[in-house]
C-alpha atoms as a PDB file:
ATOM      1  CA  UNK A   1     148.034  87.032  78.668  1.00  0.00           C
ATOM      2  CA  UNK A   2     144.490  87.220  80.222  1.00  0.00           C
ATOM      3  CA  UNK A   3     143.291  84.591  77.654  1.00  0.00           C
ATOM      4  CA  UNK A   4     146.226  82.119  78.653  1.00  0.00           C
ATOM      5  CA  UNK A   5     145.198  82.549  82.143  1.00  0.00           C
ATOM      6  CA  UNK A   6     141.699  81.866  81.158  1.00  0.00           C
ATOM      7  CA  UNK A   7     142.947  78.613  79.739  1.00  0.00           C
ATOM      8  CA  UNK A   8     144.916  77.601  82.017  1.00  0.00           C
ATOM      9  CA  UNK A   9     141.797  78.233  84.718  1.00  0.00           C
ATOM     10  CA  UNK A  10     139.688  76.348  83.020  1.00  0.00           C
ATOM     11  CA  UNK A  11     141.935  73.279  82.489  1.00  0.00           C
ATOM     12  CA  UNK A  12     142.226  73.853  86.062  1.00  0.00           C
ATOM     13  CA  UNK A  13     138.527  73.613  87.293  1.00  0.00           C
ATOM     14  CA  UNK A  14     138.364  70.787  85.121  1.00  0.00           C
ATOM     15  CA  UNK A  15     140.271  69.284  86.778  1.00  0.00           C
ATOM     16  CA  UNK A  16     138.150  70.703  90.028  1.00  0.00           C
ATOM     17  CA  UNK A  17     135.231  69.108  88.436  1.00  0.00           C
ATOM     18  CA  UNK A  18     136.325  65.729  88.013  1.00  0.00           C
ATOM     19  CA  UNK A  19     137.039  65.432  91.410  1.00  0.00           C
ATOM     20  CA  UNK A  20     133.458  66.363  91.856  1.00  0.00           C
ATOM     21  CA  UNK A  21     132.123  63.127  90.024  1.00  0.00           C
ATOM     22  CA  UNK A  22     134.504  61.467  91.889  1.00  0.00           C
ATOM     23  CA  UNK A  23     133.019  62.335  95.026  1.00  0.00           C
ATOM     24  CA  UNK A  24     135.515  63.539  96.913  1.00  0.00           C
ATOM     25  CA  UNK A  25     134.144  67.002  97.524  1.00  0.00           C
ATOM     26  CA  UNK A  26     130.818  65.882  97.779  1.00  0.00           C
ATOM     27  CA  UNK A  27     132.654  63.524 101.020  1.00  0.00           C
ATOM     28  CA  UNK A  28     134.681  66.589 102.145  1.00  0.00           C
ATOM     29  CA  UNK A  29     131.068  68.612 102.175  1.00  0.00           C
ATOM     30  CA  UNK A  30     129.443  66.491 104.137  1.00  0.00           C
ATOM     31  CA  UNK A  31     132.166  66.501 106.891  1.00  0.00           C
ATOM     32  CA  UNK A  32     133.390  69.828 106.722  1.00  0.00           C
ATOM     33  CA  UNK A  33     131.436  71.210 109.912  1.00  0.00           C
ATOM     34  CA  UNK A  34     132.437  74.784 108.812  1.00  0.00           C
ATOM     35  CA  UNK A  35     129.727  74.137 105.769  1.00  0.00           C
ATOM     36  CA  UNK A  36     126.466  75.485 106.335  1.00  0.00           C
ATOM     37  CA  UNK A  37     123.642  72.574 105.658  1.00  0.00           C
ATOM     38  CA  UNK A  38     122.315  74.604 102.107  1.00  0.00           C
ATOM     39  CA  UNK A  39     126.145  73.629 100.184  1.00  0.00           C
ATOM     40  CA  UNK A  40     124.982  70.708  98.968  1.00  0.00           C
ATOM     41  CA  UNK A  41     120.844  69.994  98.379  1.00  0.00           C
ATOM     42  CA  UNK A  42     119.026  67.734  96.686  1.00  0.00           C
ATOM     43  CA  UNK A  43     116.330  68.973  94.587  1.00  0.00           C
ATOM     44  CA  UNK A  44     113.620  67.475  92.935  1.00  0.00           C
ATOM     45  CA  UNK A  45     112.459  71.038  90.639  1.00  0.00           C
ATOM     46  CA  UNK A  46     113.546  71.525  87.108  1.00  0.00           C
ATOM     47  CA  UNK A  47     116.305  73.471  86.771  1.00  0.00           C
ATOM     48  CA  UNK A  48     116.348  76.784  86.456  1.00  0.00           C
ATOM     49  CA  UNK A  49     119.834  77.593  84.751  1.00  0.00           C
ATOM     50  CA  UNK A  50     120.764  77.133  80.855  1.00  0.00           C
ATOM     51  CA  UNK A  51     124.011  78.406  79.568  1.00  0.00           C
ATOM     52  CA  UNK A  52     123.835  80.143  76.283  1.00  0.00           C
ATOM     53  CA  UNK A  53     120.831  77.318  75.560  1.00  0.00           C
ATOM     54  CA  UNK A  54     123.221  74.645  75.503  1.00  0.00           C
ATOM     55  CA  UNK A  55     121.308  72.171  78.243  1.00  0.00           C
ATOM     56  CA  UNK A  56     123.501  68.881  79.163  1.00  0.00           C
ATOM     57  CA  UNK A  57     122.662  66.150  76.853  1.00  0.00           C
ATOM     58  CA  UNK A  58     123.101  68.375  73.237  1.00  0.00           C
ATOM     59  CA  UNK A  59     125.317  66.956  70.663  1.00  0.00           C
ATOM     60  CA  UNK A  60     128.805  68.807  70.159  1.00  0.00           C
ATOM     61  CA  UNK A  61     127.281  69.060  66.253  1.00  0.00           C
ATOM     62  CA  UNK A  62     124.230  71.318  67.761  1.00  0.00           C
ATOM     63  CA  UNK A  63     126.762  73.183  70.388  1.00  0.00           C
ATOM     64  CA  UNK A  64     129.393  74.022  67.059  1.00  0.00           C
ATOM     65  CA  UNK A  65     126.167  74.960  65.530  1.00  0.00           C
ATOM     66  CA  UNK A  66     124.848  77.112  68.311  1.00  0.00           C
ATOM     67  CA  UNK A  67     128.062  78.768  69.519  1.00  0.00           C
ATOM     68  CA  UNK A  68     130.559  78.830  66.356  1.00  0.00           C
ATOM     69  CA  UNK A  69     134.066  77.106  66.052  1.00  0.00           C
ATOM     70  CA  UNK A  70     135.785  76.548  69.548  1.00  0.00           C
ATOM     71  CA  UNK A  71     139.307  77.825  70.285  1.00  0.00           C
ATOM     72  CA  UNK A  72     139.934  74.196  70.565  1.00  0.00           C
ATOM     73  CA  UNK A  73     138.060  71.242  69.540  1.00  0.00           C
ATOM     74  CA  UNK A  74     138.061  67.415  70.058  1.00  0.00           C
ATOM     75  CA  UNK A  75     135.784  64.402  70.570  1.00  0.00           C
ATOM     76  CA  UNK A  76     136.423  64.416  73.766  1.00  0.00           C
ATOM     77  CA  UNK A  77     136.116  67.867  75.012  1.00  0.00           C
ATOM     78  CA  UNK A  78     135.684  71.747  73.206  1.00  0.00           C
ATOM     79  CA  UNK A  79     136.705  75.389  74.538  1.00  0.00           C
ATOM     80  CA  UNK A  80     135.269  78.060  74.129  1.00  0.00           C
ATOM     81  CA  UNK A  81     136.789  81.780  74.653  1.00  0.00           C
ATOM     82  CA  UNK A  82     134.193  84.002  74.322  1.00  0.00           C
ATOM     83  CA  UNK A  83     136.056  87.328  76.228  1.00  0.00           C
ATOM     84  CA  UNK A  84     138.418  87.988  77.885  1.00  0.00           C
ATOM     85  CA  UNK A  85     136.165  87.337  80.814  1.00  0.00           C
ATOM     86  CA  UNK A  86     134.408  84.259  80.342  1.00  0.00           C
ATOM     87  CA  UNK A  87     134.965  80.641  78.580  1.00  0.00           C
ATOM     88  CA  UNK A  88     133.336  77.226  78.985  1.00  0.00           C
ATOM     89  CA  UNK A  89     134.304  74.097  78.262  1.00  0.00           C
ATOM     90  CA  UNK A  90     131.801  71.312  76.934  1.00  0.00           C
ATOM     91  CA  UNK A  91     133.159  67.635  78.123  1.00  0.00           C
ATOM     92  CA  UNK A  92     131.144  64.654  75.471  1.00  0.00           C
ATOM     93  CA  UNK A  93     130.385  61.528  76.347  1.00  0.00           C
ATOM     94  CA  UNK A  94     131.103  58.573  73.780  1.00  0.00           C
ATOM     95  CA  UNK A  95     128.265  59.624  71.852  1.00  0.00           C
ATOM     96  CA  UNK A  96     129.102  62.589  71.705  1.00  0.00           C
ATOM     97  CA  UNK A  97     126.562  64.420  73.580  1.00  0.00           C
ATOM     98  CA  UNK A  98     127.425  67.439  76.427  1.00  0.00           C
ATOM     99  CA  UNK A  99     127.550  65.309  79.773  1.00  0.00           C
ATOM    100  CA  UNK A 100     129.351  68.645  81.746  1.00  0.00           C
ATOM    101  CA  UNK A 101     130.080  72.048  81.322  1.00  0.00           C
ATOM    102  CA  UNK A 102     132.671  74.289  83.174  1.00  0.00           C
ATOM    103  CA  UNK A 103     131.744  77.997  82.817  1.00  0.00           C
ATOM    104  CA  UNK A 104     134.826  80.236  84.090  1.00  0.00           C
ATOM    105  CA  UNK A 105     134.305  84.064  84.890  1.00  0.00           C
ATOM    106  CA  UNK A 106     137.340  86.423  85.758  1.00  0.00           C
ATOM    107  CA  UNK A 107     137.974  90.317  86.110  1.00  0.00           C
ATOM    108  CA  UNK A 108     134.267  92.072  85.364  1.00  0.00           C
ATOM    109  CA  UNK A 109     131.812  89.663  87.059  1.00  0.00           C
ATOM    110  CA  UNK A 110     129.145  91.516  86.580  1.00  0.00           C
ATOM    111  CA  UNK A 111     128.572  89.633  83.271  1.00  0.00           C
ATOM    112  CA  UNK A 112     128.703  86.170  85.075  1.00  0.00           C
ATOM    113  CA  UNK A 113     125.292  85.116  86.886  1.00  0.00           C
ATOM    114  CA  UNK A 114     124.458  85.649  90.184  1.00  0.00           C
ATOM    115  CA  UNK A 115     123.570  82.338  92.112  1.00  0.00           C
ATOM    116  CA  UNK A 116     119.314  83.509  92.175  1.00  0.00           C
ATOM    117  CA  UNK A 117     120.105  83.659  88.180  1.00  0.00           C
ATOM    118  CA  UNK A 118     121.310  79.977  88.785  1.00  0.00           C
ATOM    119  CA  UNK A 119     119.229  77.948  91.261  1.00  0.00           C
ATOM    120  CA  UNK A 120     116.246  80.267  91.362  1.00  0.00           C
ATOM    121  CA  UNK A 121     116.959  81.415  94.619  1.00  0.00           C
ATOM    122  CA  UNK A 122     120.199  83.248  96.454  1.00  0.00           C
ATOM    123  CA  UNK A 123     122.831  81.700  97.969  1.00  0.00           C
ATOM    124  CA  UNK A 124     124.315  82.844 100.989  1.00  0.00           C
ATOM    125  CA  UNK A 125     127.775  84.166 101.393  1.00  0.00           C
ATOM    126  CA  UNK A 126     130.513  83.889 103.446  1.00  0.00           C
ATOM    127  CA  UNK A 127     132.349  86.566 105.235  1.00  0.00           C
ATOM    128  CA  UNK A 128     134.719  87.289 102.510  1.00  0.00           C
ATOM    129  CA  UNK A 129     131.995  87.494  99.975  1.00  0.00           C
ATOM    130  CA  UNK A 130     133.044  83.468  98.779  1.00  0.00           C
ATOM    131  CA  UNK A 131     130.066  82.000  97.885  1.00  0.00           C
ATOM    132  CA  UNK A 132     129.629  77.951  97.203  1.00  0.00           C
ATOM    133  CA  UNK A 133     126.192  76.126  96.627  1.00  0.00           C
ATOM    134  CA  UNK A 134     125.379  72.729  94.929  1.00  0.00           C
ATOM    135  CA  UNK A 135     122.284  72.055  93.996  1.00  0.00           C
ATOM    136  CA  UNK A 136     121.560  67.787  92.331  1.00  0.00           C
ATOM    137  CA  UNK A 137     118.544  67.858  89.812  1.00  0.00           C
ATOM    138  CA  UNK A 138     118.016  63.872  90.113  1.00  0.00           C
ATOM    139  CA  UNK A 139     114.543  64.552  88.099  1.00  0.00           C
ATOM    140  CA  UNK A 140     116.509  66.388  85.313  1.00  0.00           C
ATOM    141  CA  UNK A 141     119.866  63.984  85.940  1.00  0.00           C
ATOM    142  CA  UNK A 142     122.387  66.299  86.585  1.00  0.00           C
ATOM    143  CA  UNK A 143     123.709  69.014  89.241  1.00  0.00           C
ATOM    144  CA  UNK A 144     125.345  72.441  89.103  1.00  0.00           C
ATOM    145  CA  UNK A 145     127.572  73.706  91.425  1.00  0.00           C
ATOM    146  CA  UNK A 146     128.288  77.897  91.386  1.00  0.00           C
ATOM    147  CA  UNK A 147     131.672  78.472  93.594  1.00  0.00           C
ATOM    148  CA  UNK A 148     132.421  82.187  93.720  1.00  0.00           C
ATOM    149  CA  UNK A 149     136.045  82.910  94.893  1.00  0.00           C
ATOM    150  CA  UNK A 150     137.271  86.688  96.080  1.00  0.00           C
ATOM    151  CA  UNK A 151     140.266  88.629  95.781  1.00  0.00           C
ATOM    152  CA  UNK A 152     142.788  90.035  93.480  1.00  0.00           C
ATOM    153  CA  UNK A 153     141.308  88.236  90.479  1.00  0.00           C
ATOM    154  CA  UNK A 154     138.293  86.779  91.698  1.00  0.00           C
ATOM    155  CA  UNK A 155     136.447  83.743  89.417  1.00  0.00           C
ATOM    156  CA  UNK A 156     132.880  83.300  89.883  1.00  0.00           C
ATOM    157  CA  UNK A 157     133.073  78.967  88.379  1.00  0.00           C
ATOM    158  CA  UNK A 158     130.052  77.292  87.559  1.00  0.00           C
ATOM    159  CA  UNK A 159     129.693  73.431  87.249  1.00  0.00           C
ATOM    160  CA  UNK A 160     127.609  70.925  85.495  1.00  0.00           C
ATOM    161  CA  UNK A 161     127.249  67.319  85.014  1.00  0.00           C
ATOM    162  CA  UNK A 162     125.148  64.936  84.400  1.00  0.00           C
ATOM    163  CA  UNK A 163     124.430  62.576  87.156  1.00  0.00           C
END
């Protein structure tokens, strides 16, 4: 049952990350006075994060390659289920290569990274322990967002895309 809910997560912030590159929440940021000025920054460094060595821009032949046979496969778009804690999905361009990745974390998050693991530095949090930072790599053309939500089951969701 955890699995399903994994899945159905994911499909979820997928959903959560196209309206990203749509720019809504990028517009809601900026206007949203409860935001502190550090949720969205531009940065010219190199990133810092790479999940499981899989940077934006590989082919889904060298992801299959690197990470095995996803729990579901397309052209378009693979999953990956690699606990009951954590799955990714890779989203391909039209040739094929990794243009974003949605990396879901439930139940233990002490497996997930922390934001410092992330962007290199920490990120701060709000009162309930939520955390949200976005962080554009224009140099390395992409941006990765780490949103950290509390509770009952809390997700720790991290975002990239290519710009």
């Amino acid at each position: 049952m955890k699995i399903l809910g994994i899945v159905i997560t994911s499909f979820l912030l997928i959903g959560c990350q196209a309206t990203f590159a749509a720019g809504i929440v990028t517009d809601a940021l900026r206007d949203d006075p409860g935001r502190s000025d550090h949720s969205l920054v531009q940065d010219e460094k190199d990133p810092v994060f790479v999940y499981r060595a899989v940077p934006i821009g590989t082919t889904a032949e060298e992801v299959r390659k690197k990470l095995g046979d996803p729990k579901d496969k397309s052209d378009a778009q693979d999953l990956y289920i690699f606990s009951d804690d954590e799955s990714a999905q890779f989203i391909y361009d039209g040739d094929k290569k990794v243009r974003a990745i949605m990396i879901t974390f439930t139940g233990k998050l002490g497996e997930a990274p922390t934001p410092k693991q992330v962007f290199g530095v920490d990120a701060e949090a709000k009162p309930d322990g939520g955390i949200f930072k976005m962080v554009r790599y224009t140099k390395a053309g992409f941006w990765i967002s780490y949103n950290k939500i509390v509770g009952d089951d809390s997700i720790i969701s991290i975002a990239m895309q290519k710009i």
